[in-house]
N, C-alpha and C. Protein backbone atom coordinates (compact mmCIF):
# COMPACT_ATOMS: atom_id res chain seq x y z
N UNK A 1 67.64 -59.67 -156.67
CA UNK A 1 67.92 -60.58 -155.58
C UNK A 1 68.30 -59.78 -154.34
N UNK A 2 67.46 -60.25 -153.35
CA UNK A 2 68.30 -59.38 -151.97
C UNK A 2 69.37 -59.94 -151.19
N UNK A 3 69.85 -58.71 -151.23
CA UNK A 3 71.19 -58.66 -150.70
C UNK A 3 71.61 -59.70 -148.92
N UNK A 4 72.61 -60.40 -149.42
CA UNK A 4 72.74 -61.13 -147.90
C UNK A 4 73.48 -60.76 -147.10
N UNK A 5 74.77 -59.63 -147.27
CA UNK A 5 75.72 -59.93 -146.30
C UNK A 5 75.68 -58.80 -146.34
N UNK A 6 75.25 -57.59 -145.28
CA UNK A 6 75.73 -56.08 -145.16
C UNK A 6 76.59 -55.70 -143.70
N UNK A 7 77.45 -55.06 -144.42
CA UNK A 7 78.45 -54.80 -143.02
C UNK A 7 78.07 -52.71 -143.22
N UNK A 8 78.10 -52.52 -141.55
CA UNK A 8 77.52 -50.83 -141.25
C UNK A 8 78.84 -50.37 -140.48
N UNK A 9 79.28 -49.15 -140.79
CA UNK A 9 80.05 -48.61 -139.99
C UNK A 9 79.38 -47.32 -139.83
N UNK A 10 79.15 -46.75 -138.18
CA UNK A 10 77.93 -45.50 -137.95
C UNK A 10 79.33 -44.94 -137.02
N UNK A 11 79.09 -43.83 -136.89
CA UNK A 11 79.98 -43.17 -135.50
C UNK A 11 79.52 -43.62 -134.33
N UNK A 12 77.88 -43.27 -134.09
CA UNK A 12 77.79 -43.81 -132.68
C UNK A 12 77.63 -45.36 -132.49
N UNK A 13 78.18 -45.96 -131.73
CA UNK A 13 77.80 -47.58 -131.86
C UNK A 13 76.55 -48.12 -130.88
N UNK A 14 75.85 -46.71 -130.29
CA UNK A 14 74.92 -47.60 -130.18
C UNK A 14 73.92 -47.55 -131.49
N UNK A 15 73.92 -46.52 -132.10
CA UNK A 15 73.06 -45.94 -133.39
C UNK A 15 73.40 -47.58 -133.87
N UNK A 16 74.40 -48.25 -134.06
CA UNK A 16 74.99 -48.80 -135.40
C UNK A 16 74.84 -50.14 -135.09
N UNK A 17 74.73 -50.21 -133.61
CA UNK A 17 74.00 -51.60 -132.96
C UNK A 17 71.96 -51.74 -133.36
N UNK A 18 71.57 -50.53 -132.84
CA UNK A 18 70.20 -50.03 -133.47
C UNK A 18 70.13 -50.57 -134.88
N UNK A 19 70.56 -50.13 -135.74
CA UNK A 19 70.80 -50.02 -137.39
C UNK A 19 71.02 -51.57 -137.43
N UNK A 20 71.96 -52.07 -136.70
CA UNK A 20 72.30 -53.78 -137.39
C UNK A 20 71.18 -54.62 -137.00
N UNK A 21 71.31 -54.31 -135.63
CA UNK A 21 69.61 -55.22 -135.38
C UNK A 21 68.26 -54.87 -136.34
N UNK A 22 67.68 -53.89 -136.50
CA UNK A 22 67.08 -53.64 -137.57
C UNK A 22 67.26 -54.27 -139.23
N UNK A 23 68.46 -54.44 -139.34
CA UNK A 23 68.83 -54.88 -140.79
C UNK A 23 68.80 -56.09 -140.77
N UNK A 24 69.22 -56.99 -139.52
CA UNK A 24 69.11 -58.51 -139.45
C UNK A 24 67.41 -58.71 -139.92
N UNK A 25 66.56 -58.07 -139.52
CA UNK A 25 65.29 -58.20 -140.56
C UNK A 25 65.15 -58.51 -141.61
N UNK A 26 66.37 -58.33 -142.32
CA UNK A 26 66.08 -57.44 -143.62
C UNK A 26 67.22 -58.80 -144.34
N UNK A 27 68.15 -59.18 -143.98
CA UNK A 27 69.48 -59.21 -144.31
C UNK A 27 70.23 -60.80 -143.98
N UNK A 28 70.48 -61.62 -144.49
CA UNK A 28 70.96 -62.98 -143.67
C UNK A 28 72.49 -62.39 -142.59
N UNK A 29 72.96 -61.72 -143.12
CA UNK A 29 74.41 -61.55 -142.52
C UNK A 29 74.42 -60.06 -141.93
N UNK A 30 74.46 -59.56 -140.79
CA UNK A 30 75.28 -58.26 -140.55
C UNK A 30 76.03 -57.79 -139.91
N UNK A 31 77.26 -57.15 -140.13
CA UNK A 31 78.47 -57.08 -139.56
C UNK A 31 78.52 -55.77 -139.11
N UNK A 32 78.71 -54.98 -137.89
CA UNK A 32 79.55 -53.80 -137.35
C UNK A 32 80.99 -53.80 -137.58
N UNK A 33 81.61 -52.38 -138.50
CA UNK A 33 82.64 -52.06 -138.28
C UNK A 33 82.87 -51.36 -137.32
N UNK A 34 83.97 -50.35 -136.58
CA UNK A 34 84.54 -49.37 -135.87
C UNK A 34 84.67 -48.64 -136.49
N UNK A 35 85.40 -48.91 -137.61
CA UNK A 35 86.15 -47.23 -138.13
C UNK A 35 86.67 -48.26 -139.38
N UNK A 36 87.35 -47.07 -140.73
CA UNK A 36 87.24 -47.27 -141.84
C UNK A 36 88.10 -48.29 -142.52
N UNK A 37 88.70 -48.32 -141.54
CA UNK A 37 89.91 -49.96 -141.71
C UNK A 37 89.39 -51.17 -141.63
N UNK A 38 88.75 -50.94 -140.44
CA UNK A 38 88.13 -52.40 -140.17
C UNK A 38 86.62 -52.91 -141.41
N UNK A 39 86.20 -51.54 -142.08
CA UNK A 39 84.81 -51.65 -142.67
C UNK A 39 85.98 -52.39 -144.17
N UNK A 40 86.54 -51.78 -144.44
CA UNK A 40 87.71 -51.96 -145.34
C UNK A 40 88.16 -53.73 -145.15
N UNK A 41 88.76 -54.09 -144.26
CA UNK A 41 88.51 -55.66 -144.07
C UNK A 41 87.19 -56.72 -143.90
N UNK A 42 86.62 -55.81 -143.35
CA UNK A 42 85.00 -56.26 -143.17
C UNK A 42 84.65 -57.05 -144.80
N UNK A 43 84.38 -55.76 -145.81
CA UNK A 43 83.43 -56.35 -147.01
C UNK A 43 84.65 -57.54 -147.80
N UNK A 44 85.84 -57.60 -147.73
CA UNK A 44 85.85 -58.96 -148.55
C UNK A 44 86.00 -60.37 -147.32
N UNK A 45 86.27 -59.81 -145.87
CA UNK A 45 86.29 -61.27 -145.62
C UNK A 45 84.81 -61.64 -145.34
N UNK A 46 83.20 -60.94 -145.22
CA UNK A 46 82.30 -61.53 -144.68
C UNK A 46 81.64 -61.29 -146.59
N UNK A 47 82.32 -61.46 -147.72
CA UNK A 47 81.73 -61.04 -149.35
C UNK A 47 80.96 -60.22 -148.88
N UNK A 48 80.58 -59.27 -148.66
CA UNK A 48 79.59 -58.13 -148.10
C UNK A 48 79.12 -57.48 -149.70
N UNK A 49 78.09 -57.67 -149.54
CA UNK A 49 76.98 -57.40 -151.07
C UNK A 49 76.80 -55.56 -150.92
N UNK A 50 76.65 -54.99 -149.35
CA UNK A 50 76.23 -54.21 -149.10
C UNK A 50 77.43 -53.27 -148.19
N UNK A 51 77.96 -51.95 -148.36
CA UNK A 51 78.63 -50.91 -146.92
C UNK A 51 77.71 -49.97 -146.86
N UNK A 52 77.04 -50.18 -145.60
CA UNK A 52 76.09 -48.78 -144.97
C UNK A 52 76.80 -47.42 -144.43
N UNK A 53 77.80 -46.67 -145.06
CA UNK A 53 78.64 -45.69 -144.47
C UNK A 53 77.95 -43.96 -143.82
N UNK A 54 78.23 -44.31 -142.42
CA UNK A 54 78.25 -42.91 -142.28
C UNK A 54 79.15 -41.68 -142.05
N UNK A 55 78.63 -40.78 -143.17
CA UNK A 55 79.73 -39.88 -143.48
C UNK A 55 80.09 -38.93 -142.48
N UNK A 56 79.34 -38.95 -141.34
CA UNK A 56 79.98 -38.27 -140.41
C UNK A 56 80.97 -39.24 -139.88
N UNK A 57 81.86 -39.91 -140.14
CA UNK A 57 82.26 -41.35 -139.36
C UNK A 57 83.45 -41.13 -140.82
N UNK A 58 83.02 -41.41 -141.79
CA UNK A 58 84.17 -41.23 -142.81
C UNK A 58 83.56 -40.37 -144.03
N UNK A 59 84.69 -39.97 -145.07
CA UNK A 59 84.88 -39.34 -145.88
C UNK A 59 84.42 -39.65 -147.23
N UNK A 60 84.18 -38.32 -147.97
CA UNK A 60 83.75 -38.56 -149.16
C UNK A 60 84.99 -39.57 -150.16
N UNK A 61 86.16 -39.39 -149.71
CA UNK A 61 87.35 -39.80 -150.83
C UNK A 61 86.89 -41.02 -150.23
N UNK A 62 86.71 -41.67 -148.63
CA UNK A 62 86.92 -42.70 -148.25
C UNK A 62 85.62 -43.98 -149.11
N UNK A 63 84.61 -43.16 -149.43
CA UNK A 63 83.52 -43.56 -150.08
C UNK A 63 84.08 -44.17 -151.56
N UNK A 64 84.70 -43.03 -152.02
CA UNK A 64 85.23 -42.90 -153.86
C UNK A 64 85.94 -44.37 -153.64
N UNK A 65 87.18 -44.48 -152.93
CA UNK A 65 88.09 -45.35 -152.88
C UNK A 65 87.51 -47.07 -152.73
N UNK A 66 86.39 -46.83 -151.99
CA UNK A 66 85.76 -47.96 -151.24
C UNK A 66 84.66 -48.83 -152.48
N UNK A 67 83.67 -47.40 -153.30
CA UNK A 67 83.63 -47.67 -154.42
C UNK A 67 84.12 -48.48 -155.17
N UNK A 68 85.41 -48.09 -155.55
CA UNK A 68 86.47 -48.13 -156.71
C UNK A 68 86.85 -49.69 -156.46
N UNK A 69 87.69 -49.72 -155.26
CA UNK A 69 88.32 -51.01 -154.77
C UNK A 69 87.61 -52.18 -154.31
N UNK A 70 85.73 -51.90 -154.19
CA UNK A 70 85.02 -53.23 -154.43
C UNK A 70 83.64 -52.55 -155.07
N UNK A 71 84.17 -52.83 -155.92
CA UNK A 71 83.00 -52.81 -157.07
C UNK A 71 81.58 -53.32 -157.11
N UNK A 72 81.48 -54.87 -156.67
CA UNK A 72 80.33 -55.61 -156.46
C UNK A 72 79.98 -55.46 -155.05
N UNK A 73 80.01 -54.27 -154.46
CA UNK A 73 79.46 -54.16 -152.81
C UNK A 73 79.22 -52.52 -153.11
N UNK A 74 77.69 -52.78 -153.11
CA UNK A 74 77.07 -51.43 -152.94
C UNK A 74 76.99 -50.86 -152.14
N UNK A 75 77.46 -49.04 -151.72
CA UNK A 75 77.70 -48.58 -150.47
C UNK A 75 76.46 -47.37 -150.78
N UNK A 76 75.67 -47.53 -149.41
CA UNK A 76 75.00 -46.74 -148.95
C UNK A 76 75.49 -45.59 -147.99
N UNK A 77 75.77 -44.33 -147.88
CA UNK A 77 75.76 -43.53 -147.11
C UNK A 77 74.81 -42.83 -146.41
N UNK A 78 74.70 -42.85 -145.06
CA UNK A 78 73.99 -42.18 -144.19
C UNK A 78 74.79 -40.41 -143.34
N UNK A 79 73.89 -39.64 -143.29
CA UNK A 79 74.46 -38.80 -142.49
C UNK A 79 72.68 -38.29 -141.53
N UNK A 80 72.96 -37.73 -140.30
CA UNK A 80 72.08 -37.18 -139.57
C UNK A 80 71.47 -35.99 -140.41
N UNK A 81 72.28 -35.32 -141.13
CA UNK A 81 71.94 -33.84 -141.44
C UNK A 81 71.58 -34.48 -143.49
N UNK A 82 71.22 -35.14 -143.69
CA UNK A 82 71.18 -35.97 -144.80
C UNK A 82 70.62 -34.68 -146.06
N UNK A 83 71.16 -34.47 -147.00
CA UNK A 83 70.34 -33.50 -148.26
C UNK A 83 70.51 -33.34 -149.19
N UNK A 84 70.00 -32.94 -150.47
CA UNK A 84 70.40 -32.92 -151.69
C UNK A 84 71.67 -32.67 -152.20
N UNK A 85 72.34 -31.94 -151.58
CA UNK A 85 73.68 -31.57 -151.65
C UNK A 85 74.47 -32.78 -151.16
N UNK A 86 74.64 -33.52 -150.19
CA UNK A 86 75.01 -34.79 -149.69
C UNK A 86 74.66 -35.51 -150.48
N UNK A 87 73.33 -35.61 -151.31
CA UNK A 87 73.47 -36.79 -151.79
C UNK A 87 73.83 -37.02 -152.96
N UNK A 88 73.58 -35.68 -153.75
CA UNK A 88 74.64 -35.74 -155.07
C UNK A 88 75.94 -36.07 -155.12
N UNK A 89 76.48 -35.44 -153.90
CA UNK A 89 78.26 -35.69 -153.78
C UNK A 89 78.56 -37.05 -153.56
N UNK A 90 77.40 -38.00 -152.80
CA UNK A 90 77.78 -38.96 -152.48
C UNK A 90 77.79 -39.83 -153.80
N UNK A 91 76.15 -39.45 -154.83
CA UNK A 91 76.37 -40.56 -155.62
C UNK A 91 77.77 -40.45 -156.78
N UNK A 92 77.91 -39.17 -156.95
CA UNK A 92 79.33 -38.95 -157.68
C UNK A 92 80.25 -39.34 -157.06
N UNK A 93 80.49 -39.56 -155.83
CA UNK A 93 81.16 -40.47 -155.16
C UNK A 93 81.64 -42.08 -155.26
N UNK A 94 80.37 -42.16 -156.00
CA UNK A 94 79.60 -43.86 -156.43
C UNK A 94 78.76 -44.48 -155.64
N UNK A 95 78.47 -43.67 -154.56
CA UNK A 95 77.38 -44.57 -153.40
C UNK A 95 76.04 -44.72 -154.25
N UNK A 96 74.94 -45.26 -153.91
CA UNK A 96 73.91 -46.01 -154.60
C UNK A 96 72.72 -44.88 -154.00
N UNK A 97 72.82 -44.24 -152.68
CA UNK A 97 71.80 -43.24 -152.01
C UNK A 97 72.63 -42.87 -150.87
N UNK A 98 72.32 -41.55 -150.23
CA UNK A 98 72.63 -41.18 -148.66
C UNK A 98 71.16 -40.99 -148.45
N UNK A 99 70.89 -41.48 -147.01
CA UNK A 99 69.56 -41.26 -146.38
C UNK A 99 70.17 -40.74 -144.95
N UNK A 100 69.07 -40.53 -144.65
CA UNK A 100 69.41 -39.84 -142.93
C UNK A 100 69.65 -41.28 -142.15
N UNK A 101 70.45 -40.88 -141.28
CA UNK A 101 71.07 -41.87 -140.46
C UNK A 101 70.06 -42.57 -139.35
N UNK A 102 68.85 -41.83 -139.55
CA UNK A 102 67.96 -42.20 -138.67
C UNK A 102 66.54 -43.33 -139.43
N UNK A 103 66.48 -43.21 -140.71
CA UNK A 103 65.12 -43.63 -141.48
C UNK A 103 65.89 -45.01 -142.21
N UNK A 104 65.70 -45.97 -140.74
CA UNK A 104 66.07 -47.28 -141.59
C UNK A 104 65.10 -47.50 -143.28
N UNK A 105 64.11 -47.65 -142.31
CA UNK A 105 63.38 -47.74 -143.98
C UNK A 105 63.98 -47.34 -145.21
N UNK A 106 64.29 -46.39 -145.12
CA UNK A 106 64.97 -46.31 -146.62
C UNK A 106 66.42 -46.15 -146.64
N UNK A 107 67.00 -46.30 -145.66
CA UNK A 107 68.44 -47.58 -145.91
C UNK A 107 68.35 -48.87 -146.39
N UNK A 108 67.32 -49.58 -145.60
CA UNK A 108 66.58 -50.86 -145.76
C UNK A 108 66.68 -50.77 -147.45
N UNK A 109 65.58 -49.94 -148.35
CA UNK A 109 65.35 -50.08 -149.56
C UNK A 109 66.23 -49.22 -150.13
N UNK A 110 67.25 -48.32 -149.98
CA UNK A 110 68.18 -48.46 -150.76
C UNK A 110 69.12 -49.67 -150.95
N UNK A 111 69.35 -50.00 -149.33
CA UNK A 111 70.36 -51.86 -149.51
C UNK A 111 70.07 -52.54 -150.73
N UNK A 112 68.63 -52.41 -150.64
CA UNK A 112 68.19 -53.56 -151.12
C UNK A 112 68.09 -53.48 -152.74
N UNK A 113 68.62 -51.94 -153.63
CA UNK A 113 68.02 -51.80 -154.86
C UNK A 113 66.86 -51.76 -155.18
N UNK A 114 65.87 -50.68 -154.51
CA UNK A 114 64.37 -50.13 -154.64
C UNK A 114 64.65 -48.83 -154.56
N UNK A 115 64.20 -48.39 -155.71
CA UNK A 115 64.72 -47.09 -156.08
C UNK A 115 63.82 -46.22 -155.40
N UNK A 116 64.74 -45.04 -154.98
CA UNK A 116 63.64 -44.07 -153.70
C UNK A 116 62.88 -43.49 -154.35
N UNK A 117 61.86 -42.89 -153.63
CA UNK A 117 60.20 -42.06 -154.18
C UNK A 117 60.74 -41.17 -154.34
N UNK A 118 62.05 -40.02 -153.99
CA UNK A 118 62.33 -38.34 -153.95
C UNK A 118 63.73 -39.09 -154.18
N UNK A 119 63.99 -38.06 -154.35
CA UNK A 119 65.52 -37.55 -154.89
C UNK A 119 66.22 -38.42 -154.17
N UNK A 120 66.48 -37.89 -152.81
CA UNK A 120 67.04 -38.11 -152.05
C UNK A 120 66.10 -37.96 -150.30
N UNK A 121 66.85 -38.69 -149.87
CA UNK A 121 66.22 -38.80 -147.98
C UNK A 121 66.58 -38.10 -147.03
N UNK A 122 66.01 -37.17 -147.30
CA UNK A 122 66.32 -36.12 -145.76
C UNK A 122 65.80 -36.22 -145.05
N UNK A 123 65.99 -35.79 -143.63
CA UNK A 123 65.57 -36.10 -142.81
C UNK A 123 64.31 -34.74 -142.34
């Protein structure tokens, strides 16, 4: 089933304005956070199915924790410099994929549970 409600927190906000408009394609609901508090209130008051995190923006623990403390909201991580090394840490982290912060497309189909063609998405 695809996912309805994804909330994105990016560093740059116009990137993350870019990224949400793009996902409204994709997505019935999408929410911009600021920063990791607000993404943190974000997924239970809008039920957010989906956190698009970029790790230049927050942390690997902040990922683990975010994981941990909502379970039924799959978090995607993005970084610019995106790579195998990132993305192992991330999924031991518990994130679902890191893709480059730039290749909606496969943010898009990680959101969505379509498992990627390579390992991981570098850019």
């Amino acid at each position: 089933m695809k996912p309805l409600s994804i909330v994105v927190l990016q560093g740059d906000s116009g990137h993350a304005q870019s990224l949400a408009k793009s996902l409204h394609n994709h997505f019935r609901v999408v929410n911009v956070a600021h920063d990791v508090t607000e993404l943190r209130s974000a997924i239970p008051l809008h039920s957010a199915d989906v956190a698009i995190v970029d790790l230049e923006f927050a942390h690997l623990e902040d990922v683990q924790k975010l994981c941990h403390d909502f379970s039924k909201t799959s978090v995607v991580c993005t970084h610019r410099l995106a790579d195998e090394k990132m993305w192992t840490e991330a999924l031991a982290a518990g994130a679902v994929d890191c893709c480059s912060s730039f290749d909606i497309r496969a943010i898009v189909l990680a959101a969505i549970n379509i498992p990627p063609m390579s390992h991981y998405h570098a850019a």
